[in-house]
PDB file of N, CA and C in Angstrom:
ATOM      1  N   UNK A   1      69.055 104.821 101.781  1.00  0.00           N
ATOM      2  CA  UNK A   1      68.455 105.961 101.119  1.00  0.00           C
ATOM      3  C   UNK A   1      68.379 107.161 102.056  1.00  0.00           C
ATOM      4  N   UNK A   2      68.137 106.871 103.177  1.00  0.00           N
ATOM      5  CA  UNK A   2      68.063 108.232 104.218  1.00  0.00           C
ATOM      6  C   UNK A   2      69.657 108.937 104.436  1.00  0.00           C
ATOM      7  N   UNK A   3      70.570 108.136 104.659  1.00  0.00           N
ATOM      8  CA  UNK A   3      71.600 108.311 104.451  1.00  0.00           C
ATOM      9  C   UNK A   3      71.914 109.287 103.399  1.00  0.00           C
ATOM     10  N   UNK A   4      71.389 109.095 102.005  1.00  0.00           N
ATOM     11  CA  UNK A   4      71.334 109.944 101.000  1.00  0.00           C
ATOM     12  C   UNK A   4      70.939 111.492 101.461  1.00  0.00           C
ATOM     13  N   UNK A   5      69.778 111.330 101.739  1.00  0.00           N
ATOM     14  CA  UNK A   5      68.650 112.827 102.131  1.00  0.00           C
ATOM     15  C   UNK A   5      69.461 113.372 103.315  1.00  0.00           C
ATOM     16  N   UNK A   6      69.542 112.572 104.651  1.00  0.00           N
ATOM     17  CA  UNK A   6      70.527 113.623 105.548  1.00  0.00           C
ATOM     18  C   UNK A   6      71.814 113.923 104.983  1.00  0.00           C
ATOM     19  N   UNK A   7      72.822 113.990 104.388  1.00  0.00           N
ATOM     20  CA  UNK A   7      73.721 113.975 103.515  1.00  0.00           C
ATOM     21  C   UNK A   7      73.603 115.570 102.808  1.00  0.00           C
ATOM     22  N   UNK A   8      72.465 115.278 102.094  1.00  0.00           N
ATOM     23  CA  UNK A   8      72.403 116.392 101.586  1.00  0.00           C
ATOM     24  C   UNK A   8      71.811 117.986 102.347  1.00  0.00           C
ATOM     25  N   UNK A   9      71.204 117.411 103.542  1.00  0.00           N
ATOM     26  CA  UNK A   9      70.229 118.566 104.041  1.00  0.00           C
ATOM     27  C   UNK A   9      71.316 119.086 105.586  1.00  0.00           C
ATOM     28  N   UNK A  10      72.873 118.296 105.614  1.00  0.00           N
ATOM     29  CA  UNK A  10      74.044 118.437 106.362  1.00  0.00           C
ATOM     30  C   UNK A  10      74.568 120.195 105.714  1.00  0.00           C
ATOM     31  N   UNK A  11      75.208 121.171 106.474  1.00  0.00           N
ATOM     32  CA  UNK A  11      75.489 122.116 106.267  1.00  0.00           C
ATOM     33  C   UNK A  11      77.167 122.098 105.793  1.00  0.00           C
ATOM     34  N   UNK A  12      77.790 122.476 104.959  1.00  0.00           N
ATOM     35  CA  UNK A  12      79.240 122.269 104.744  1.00  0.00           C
ATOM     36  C   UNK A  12      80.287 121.889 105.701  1.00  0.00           C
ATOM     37  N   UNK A  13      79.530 123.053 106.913  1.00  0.00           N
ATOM     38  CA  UNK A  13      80.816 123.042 107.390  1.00  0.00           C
ATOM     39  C   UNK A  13      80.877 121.812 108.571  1.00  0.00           C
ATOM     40  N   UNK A  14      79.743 120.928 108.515  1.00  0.00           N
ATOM     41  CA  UNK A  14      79.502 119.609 109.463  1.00  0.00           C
ATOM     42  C   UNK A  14      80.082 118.789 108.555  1.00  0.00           C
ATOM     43  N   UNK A  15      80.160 118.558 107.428  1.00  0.00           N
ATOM     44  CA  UNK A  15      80.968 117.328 106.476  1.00  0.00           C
ATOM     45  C   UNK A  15      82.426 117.427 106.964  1.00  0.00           C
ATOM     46  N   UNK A  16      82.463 116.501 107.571  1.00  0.00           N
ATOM     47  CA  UNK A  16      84.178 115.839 107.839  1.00  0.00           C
ATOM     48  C   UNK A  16      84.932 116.037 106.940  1.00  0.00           C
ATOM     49  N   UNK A  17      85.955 116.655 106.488  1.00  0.00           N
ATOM     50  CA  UNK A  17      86.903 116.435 105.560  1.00  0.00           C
ATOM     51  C   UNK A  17      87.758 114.957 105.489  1.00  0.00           C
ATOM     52  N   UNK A  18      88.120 114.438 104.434  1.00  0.00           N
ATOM     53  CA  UNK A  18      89.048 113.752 104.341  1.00  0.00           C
ATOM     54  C   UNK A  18      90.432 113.695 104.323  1.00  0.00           C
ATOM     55  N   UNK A  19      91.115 113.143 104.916  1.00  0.00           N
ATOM     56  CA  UNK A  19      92.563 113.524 105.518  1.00  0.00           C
ATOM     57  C   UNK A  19      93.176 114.555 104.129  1.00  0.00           C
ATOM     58  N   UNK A  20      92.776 113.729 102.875  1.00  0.00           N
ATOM     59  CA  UNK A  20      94.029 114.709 101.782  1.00  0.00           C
ATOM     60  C   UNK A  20      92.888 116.110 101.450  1.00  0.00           C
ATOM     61  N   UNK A  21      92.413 116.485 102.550  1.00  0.00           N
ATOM     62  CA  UNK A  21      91.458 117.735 102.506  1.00  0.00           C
ATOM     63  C   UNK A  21      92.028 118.172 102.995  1.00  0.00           C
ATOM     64  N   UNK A  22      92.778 118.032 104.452  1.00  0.00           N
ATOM     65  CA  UNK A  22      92.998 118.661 105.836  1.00  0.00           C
ATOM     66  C   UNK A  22      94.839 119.408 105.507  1.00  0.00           C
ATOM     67  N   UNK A  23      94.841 120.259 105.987  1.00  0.00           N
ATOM     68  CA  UNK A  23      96.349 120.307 106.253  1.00  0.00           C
ATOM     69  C   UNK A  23      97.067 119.505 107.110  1.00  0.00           C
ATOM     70  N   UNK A  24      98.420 119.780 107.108  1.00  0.00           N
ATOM     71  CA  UNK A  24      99.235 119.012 107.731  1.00  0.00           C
ATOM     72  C   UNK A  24      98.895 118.748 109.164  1.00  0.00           C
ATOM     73  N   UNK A  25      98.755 120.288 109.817  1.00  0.00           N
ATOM     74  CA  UNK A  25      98.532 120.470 111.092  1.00  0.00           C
ATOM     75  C   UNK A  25      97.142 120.470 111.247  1.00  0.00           C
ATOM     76  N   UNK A  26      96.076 120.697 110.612  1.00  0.00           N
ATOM     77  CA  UNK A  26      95.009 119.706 111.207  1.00  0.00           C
ATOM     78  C   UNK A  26      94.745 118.500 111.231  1.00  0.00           C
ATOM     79  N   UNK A  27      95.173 117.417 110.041  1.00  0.00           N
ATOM     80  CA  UNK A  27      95.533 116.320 110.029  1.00  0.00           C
ATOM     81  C   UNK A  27      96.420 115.727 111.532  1.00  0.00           C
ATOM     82  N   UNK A  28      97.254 116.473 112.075  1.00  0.00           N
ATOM     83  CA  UNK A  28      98.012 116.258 113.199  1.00  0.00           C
ATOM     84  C   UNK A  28      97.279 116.153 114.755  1.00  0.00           C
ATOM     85  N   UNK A  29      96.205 117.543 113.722  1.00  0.00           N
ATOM     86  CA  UNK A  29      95.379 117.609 115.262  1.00  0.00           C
ATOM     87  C   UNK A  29      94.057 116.442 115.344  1.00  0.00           C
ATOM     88  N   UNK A  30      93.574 115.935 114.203  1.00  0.00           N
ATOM     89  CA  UNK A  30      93.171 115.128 114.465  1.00  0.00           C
ATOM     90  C   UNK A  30      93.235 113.440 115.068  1.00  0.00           C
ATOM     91  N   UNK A  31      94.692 112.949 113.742  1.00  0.00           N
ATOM     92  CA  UNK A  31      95.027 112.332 114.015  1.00  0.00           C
ATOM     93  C   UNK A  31      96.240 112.033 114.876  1.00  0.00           C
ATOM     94  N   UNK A  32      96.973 113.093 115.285  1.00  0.00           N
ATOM     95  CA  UNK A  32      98.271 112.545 116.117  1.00  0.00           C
ATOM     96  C   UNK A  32      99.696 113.078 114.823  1.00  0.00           C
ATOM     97  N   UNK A  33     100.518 113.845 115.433  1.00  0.00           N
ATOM     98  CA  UNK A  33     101.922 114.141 114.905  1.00  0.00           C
ATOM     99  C   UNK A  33     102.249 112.757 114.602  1.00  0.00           C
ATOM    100  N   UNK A  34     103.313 112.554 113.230  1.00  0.00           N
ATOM    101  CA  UNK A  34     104.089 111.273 113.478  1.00  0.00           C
ATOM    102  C   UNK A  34     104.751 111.460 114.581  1.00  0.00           C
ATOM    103  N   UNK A  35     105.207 109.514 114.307  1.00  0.00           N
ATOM    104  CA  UNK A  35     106.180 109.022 115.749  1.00  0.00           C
ATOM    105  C   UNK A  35     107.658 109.313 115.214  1.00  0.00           C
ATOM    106  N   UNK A  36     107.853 109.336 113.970  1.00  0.00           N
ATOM    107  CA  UNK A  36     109.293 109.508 113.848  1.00  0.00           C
ATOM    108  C   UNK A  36     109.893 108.054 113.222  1.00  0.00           C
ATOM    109  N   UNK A  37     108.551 107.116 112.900  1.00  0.00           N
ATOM    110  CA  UNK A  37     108.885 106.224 112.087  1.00  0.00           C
ATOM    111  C   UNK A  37     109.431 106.270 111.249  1.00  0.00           C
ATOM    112  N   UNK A  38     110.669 105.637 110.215  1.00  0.00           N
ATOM    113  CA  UNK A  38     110.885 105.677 108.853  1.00  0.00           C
ATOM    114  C   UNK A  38     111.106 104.342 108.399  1.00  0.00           C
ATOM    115  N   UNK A  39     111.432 104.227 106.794  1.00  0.00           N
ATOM    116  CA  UNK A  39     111.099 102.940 105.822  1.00  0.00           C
ATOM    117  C   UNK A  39     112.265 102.980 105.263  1.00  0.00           C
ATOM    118  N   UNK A  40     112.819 102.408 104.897  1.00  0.00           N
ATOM    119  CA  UNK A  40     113.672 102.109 104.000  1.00  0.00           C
ATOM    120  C   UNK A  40     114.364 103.029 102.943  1.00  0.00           C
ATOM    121  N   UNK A  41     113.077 103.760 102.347  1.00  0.00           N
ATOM    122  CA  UNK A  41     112.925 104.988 101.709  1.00  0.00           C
ATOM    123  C   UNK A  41     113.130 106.198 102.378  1.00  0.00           C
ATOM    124  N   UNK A  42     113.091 106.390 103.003  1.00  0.00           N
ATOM    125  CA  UNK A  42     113.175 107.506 104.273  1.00  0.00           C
ATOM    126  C   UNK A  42     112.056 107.747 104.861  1.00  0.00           C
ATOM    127  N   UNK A  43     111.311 108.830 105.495  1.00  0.00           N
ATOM    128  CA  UNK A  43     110.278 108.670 106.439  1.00  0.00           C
ATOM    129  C   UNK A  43     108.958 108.636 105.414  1.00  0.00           C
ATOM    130  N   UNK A  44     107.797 107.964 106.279  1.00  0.00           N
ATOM    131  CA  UNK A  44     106.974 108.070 106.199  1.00  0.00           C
ATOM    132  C   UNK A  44     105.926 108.644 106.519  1.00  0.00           C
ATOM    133  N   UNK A  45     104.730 109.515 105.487  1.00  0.00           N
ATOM    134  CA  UNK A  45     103.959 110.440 105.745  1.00  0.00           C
ATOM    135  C   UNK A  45     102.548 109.520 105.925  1.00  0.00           C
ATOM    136  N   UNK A  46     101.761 109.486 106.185  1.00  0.00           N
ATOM    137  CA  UNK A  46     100.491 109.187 105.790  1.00  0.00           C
ATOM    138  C   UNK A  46      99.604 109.793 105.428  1.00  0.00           C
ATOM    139  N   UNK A  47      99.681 111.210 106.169  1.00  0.00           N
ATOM    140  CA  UNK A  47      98.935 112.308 105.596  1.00  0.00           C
ATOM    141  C   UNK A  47      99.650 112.427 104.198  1.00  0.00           C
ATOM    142  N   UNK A  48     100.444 112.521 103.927  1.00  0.00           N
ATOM    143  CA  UNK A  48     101.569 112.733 102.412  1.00  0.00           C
ATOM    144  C   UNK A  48     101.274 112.085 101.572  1.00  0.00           C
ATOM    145  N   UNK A  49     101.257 110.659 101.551  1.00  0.00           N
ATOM    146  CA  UNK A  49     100.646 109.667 101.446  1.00  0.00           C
ATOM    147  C   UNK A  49      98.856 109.593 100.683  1.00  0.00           C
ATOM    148  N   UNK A  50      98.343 109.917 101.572  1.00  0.00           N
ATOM    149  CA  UNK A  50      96.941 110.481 101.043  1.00  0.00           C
ATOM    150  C   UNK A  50      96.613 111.421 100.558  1.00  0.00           C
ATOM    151  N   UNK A  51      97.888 112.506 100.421  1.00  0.00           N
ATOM    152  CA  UNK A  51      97.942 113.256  99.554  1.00  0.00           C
ATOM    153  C   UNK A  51      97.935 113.036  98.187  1.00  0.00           C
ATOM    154  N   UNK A  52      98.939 112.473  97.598  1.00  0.00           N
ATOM    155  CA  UNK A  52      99.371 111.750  96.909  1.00  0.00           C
ATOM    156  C   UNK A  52      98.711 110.905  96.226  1.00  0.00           C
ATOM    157  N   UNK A  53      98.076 110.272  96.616  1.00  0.00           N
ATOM    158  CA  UNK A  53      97.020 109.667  95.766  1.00  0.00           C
ATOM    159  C   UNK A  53      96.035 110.075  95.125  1.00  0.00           C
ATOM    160  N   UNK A  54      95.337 110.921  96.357  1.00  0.00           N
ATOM    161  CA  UNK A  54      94.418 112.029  95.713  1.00  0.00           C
ATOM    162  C   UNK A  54      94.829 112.703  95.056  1.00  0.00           C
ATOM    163  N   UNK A  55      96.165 113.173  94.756  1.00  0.00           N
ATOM    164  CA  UNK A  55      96.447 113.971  93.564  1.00  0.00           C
ATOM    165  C   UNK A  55      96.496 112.816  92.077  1.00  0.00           C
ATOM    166  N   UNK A  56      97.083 111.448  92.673  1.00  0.00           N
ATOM    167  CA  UNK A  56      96.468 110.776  91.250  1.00  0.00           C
ATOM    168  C   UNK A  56      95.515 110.212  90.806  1.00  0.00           C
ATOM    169  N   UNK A  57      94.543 110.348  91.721  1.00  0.00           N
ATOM    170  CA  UNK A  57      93.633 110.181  91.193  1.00  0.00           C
ATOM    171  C   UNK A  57      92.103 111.252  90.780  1.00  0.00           C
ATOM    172  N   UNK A  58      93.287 112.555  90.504  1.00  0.00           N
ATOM    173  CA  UNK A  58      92.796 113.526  89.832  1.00  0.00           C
ATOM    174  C   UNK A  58      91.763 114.374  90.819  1.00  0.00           C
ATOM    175  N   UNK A  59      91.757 113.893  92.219  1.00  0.00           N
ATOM    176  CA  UNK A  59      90.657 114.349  93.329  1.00  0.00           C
ATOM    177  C   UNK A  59      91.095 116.399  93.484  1.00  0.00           C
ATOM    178  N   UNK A  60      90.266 116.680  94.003  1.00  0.00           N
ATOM    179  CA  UNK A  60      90.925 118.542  94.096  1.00  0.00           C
ATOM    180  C   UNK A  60      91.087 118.613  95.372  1.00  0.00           C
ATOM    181  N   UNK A  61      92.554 118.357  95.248  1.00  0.00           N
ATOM    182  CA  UNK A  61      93.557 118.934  96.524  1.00  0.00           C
ATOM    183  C   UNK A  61      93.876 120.314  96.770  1.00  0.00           C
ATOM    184  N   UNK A  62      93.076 120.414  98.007  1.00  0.00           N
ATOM    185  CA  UNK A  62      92.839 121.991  98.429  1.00  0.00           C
ATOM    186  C   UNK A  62      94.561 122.938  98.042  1.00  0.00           C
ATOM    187  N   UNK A  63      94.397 124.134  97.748  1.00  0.00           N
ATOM    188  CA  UNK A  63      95.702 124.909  97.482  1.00  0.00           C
ATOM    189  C   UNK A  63      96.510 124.554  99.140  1.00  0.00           C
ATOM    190  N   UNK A  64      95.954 125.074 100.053  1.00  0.00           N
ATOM    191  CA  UNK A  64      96.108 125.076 100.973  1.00  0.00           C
ATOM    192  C   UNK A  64      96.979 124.079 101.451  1.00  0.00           C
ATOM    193  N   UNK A  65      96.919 122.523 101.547  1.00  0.00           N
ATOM    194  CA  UNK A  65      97.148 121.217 101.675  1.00  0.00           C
ATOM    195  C   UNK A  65      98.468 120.964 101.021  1.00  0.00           C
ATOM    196  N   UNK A  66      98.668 121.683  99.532  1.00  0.00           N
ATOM    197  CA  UNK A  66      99.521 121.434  98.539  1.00  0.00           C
ATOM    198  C   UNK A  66     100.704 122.343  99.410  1.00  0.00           C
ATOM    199  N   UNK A  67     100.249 123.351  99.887  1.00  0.00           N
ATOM    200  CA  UNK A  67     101.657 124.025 100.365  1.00  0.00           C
ATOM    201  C   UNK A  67     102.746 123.942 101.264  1.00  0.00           C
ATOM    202  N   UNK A  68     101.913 122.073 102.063  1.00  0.00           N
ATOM    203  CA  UNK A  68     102.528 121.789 102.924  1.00  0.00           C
ATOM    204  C   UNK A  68     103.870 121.059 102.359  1.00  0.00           C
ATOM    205  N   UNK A  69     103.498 120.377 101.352  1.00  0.00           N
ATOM    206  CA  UNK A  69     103.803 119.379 100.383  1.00  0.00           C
ATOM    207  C   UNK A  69     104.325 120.191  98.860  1.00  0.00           C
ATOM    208  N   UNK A  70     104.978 121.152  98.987  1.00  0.00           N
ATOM    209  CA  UNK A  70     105.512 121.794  97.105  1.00  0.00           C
ATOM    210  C   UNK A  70     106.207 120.919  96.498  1.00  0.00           C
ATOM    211  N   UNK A  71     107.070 119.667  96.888  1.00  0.00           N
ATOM    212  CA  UNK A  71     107.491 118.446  96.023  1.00  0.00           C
ATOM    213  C   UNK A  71     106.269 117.717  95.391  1.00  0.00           C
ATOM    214  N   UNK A  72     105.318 117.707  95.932  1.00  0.00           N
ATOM    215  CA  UNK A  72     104.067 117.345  95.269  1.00  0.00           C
ATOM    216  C   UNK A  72     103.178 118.061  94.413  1.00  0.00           C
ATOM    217  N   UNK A  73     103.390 119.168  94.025  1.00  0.00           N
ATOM    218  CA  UNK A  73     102.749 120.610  93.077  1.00  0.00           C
ATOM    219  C   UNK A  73     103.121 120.006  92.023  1.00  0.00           C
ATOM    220  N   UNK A  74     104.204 118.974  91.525  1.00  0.00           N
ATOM    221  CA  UNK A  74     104.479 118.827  90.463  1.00  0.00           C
ATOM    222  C   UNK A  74     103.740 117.418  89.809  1.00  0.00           C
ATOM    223  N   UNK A  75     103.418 116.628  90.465  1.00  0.00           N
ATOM    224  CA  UNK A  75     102.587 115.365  90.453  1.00  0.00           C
ATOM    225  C   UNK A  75     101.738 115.485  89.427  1.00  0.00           C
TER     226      UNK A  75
END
């Protein structure tokens, strides 16, 4: 329950974003540039990835975020 109350009495700009919040390049700066891994499919994003989901599952993906990603505007 306290969890609840500090939560709310937190100022915006102290709430962590969630990766499909962040842009590419802050996502990078937090977590690390890819390595240059790829799949089968061709490379893999994770930030892209969590994009992606959050767009299906109807979450509001910042404009910002989307522009890294315009193959995904259409999702």
């Amino acid at each position: 329950m306290d969890d609840i109350l500090n939560e709310q009495n937190r100022s915006p700009e102290r709430i962590e974003k969630q990766p499909w919040q962040m842009t590419k390049a802050e996502y990078e700066i937090k977590f690390g540039a890819p390595r240059g891994n790829s799949t089968v499919t061709g490379n893999f994003s994770r930030h892209k990835s969590a994009v992606e989901i959050a767009l299906n599952r109807g979450l509001p993906v910042p404009a910002e975020v989307l522009k890294d990603y315009p193959d995904l505007m259409d999702v």
